[in-house]
C-alpha atoms as a PDB file:
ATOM      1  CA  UNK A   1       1.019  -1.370 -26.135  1.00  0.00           C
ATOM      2  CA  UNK A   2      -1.761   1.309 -25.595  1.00  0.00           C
ATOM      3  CA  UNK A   3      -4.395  -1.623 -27.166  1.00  0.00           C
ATOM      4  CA  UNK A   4      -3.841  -4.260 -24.817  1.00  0.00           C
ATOM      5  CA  UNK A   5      -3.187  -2.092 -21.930  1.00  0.00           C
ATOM      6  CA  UNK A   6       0.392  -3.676 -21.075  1.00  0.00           C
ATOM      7  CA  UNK A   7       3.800  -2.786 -20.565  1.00  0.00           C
ATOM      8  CA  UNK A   8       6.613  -5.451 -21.810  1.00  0.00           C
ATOM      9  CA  UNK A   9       9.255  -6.378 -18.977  1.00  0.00           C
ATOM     10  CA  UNK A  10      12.848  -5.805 -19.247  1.00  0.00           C
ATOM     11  CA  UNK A  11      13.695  -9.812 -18.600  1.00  0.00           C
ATOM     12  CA  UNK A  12      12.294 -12.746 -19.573  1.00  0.00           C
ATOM     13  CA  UNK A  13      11.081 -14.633 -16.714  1.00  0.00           C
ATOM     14  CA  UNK A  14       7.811 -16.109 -17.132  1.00  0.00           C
ATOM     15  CA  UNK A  15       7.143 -15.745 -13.086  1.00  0.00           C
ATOM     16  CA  UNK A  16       5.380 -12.907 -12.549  1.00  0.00           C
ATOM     17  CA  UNK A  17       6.742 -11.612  -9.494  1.00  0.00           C
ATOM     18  CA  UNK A  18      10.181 -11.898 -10.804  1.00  0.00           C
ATOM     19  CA  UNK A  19       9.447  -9.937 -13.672  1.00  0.00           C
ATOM     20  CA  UNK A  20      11.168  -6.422 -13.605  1.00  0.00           C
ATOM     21  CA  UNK A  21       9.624  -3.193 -16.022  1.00  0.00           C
ATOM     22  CA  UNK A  22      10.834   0.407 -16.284  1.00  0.00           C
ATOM     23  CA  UNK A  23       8.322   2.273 -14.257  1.00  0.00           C
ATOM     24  CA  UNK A  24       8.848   5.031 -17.220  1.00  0.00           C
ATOM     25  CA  UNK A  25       6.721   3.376 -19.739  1.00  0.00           C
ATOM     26  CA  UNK A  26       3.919   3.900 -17.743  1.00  0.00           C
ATOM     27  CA  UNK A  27       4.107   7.432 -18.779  1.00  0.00           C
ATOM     28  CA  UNK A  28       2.671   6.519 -21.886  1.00  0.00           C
ATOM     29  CA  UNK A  29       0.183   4.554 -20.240  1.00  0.00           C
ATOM     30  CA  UNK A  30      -1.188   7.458 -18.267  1.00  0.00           C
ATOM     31  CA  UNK A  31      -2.776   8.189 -21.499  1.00  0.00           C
ATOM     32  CA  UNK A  32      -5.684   5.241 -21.676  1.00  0.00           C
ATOM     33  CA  UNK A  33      -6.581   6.412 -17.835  1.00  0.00           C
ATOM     34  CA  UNK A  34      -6.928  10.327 -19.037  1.00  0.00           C
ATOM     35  CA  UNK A  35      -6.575  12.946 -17.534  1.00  0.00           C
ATOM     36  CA  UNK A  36      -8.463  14.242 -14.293  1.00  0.00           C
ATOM     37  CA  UNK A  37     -11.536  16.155 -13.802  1.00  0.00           C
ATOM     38  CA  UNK A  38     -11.903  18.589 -11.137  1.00  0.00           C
ATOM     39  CA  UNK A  39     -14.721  17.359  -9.466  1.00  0.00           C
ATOM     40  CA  UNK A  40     -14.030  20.088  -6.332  1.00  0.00           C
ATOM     41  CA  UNK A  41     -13.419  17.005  -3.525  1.00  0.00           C
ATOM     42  CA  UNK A  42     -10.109  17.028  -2.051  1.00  0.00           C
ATOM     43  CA  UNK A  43      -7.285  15.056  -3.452  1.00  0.00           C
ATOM     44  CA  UNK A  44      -4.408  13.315  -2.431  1.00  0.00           C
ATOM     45  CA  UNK A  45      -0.892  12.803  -4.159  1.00  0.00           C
ATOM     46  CA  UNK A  46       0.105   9.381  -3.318  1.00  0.00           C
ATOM     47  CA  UNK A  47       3.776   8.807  -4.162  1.00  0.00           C
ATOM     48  CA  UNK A  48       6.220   5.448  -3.998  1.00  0.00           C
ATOM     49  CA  UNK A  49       7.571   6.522  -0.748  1.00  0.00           C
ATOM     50  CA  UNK A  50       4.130   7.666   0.840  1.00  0.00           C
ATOM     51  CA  UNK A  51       4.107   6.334   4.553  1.00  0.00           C
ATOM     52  CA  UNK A  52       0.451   5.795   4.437  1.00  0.00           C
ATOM     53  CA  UNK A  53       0.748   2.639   2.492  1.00  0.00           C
ATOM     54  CA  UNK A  54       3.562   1.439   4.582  1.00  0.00           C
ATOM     55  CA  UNK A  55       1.213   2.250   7.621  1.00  0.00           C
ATOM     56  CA  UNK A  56      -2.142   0.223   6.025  1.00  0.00           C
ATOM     57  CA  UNK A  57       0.353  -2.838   5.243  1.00  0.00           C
ATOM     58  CA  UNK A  58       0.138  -2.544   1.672  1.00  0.00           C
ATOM     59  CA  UNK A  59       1.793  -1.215  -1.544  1.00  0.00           C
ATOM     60  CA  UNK A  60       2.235   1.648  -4.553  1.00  0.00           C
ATOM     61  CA  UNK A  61       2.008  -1.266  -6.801  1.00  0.00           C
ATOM     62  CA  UNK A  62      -0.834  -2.320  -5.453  1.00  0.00           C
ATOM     63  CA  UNK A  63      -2.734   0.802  -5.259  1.00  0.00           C
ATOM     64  CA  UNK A  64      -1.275   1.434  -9.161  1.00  0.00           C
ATOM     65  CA  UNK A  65      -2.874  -2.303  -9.888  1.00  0.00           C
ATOM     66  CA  UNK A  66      -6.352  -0.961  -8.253  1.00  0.00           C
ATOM     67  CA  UNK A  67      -6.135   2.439 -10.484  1.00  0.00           C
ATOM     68  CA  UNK A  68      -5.244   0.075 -13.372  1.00  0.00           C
ATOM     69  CA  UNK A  69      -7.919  -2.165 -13.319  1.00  0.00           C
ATOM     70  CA  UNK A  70     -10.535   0.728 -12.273  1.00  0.00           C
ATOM     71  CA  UNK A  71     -11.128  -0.843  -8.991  1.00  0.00           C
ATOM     72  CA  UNK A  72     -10.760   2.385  -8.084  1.00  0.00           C
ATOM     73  CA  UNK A  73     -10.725   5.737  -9.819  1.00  0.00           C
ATOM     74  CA  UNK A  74      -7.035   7.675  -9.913  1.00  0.00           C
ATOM     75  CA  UNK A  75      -4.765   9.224 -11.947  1.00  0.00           C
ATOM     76  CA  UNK A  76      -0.916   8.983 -12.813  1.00  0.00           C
ATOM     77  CA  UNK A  77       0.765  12.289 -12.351  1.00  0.00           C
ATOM     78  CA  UNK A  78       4.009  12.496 -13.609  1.00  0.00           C
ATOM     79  CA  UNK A  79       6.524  15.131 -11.590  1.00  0.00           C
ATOM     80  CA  UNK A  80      10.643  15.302 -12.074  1.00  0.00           C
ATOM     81  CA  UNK A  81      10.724  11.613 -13.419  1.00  0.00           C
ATOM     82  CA  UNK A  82       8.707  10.331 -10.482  1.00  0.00           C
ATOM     83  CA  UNK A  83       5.456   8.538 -10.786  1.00  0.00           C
ATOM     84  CA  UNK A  84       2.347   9.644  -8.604  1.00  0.00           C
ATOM     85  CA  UNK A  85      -1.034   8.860  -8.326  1.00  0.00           C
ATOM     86  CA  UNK A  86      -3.800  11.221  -7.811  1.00  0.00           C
ATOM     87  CA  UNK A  87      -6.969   9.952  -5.855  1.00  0.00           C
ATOM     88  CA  UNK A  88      -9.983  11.512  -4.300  1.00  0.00           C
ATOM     89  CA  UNK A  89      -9.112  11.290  -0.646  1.00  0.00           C
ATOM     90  CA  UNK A  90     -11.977   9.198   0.582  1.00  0.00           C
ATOM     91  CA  UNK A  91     -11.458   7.010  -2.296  1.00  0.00           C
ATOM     92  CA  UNK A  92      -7.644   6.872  -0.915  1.00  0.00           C
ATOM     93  CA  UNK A  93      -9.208   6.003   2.647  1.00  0.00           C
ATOM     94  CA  UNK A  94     -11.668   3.692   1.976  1.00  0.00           C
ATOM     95  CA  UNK A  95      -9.247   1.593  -0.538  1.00  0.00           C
ATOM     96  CA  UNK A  96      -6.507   1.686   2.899  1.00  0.00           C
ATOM     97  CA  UNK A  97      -9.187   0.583   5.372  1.00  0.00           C
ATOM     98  CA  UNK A  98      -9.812  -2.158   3.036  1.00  0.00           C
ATOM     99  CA  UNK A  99      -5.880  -3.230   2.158  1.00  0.00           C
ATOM    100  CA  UNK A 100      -5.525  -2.958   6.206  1.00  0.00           C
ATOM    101  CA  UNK A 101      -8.697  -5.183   7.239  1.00  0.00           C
ATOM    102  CA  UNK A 102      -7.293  -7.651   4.931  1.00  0.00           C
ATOM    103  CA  UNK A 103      -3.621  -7.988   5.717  1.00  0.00           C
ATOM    104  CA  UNK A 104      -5.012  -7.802   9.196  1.00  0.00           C
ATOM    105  CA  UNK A 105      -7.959 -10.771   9.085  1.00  0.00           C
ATOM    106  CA  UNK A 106      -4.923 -13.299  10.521  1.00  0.00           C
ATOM    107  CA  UNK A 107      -1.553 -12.225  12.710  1.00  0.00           C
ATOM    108  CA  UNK A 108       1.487 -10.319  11.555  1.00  0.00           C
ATOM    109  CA  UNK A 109       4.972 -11.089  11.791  1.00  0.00           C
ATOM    110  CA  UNK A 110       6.701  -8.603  13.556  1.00  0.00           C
ATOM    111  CA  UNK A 111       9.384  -7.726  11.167  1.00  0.00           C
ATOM    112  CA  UNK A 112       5.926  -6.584   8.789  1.00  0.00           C
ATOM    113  CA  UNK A 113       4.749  -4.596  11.603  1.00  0.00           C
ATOM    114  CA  UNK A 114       8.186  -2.593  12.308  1.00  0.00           C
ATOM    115  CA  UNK A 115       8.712  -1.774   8.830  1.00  0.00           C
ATOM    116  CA  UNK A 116       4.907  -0.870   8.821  1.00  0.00           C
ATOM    117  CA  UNK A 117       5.399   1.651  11.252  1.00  0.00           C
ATOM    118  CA  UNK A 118       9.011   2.541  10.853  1.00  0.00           C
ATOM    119  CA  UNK A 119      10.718   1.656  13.913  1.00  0.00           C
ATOM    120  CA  UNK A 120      12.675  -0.626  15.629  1.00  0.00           C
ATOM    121  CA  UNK A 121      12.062  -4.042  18.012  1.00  0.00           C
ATOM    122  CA  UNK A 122      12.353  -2.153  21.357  1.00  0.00           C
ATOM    123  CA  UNK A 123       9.513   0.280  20.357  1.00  0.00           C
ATOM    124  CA  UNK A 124       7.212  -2.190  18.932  1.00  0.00           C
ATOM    125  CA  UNK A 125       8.189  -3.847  22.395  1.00  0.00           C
ATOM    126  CA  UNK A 126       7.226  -1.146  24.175  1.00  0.00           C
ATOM    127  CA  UNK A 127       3.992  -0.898  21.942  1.00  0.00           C
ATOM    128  CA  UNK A 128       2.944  -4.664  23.538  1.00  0.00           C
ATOM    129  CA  UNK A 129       4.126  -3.919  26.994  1.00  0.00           C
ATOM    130  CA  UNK A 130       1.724  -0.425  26.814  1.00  0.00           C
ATOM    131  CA  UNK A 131      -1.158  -2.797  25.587  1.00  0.00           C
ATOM    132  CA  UNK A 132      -1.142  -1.089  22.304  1.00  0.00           C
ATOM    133  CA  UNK A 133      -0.772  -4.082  20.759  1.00  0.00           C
ATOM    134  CA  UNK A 134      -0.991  -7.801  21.486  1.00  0.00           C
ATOM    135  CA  UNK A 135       2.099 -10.395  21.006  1.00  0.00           C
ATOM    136  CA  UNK A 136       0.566 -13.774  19.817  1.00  0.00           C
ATOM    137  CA  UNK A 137       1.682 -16.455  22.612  1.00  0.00           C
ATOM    138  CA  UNK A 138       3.278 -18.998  20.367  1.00  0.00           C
ATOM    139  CA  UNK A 139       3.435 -19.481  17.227  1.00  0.00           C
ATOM    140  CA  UNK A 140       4.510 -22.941  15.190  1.00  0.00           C
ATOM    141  CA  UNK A 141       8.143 -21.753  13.708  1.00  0.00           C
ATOM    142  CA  UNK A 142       9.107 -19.713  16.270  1.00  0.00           C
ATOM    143  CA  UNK A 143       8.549 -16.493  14.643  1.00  0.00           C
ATOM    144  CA  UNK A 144       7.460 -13.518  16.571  1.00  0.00           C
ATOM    145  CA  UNK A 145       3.637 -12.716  15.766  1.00  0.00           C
ATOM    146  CA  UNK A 146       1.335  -9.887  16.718  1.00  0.00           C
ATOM    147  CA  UNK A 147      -2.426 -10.239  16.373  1.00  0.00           C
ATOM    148  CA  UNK A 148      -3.571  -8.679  13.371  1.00  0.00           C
ATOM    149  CA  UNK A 149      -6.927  -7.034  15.078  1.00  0.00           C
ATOM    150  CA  UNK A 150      -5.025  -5.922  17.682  1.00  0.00           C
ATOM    151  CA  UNK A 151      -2.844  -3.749  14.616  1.00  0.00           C
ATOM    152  CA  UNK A 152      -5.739  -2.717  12.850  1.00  0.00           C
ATOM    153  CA  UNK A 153      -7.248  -0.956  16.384  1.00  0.00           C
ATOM    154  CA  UNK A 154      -3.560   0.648  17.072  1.00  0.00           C
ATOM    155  CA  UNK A 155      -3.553   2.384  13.018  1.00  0.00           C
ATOM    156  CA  UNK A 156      -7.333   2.767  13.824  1.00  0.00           C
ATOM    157  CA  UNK A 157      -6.436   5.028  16.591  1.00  0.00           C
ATOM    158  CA  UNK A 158      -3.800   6.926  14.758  1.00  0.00           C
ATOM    159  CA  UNK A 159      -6.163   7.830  12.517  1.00  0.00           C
ATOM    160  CA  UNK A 160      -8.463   9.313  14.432  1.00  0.00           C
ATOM    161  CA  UNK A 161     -11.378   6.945  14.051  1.00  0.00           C
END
């Protein structure tokens, strides 16, 4: 409904993060946010798949949420049946930088930091062992950890800050 801002899910779980919606009503959606104005700053297209969320430990939902809820200002851009989101690019940066100082304000599993940056145990191994980042010593549970500040200076770095 256009009124109320809200898409109906497909099931009927009352537990939210079980609930399950056809991204393709949000075409309909894209409506209420209208449409965007060319204000000459540089844009980016952020799509589902766009390894810059992965990187800043976060998610398209939650960067479709933020545009949602005008947290922040974006647009839904609708190519071949996929679902995109266009954002001024410092908007896009400054929104990251904030998702990433969160997620990163306490340690990280390491199973969230190798699907962060896409690769495997021995290179996240050999991340630690360079000094790139920092293992935590031990951890209640027995599950590997790496320090969350010491993440947030390694995607610093990539980025050129």
């Amino acid at each position: 409904c256009l009124d109320c801002r809200c898409i109906t899910p497909l099931n009927s779980t009352h537990v939210v993060r079980q609930q399950i919606f056809d991204i393709r009503d949000l075409a309909v959606l894209s409506e209420v946010l209208g449409q965007k104005k060319d204000s000459g700053a540089a844009s980016a297209l952020v799509s589902m798949n766009d390894v810059r969320l992965d990187r800043n430990l976060t998610s398209f939902g939650r960067l479709l949420a933020a545009v949602w809820s005008r947290e922040i200002k974006g647009h839904l851009f609708w190519s071949a049946d996929a679902l995109s989101i266009e954002i001024d690019e410092s908007t896009l940066d400054n929104w990251l930088g904030a998702e990433l100082r969160g997620q990163c304000s306490g340690n990280l599993e390491c199973y969230r930091v190798m699907a962060a940056l896409h690769c495997g145990k021995s290179k996240l191994m050999s991340l630690v062992s360079a000094g790139r980042l920092e293992c935590v010593d031990w951890v209640r549970g027995g599950r590997d950890q790496i320090v969350g500040a010491s993440y947030l200076a390694y995607v610093e770095s990539l980025a050129g800050h």
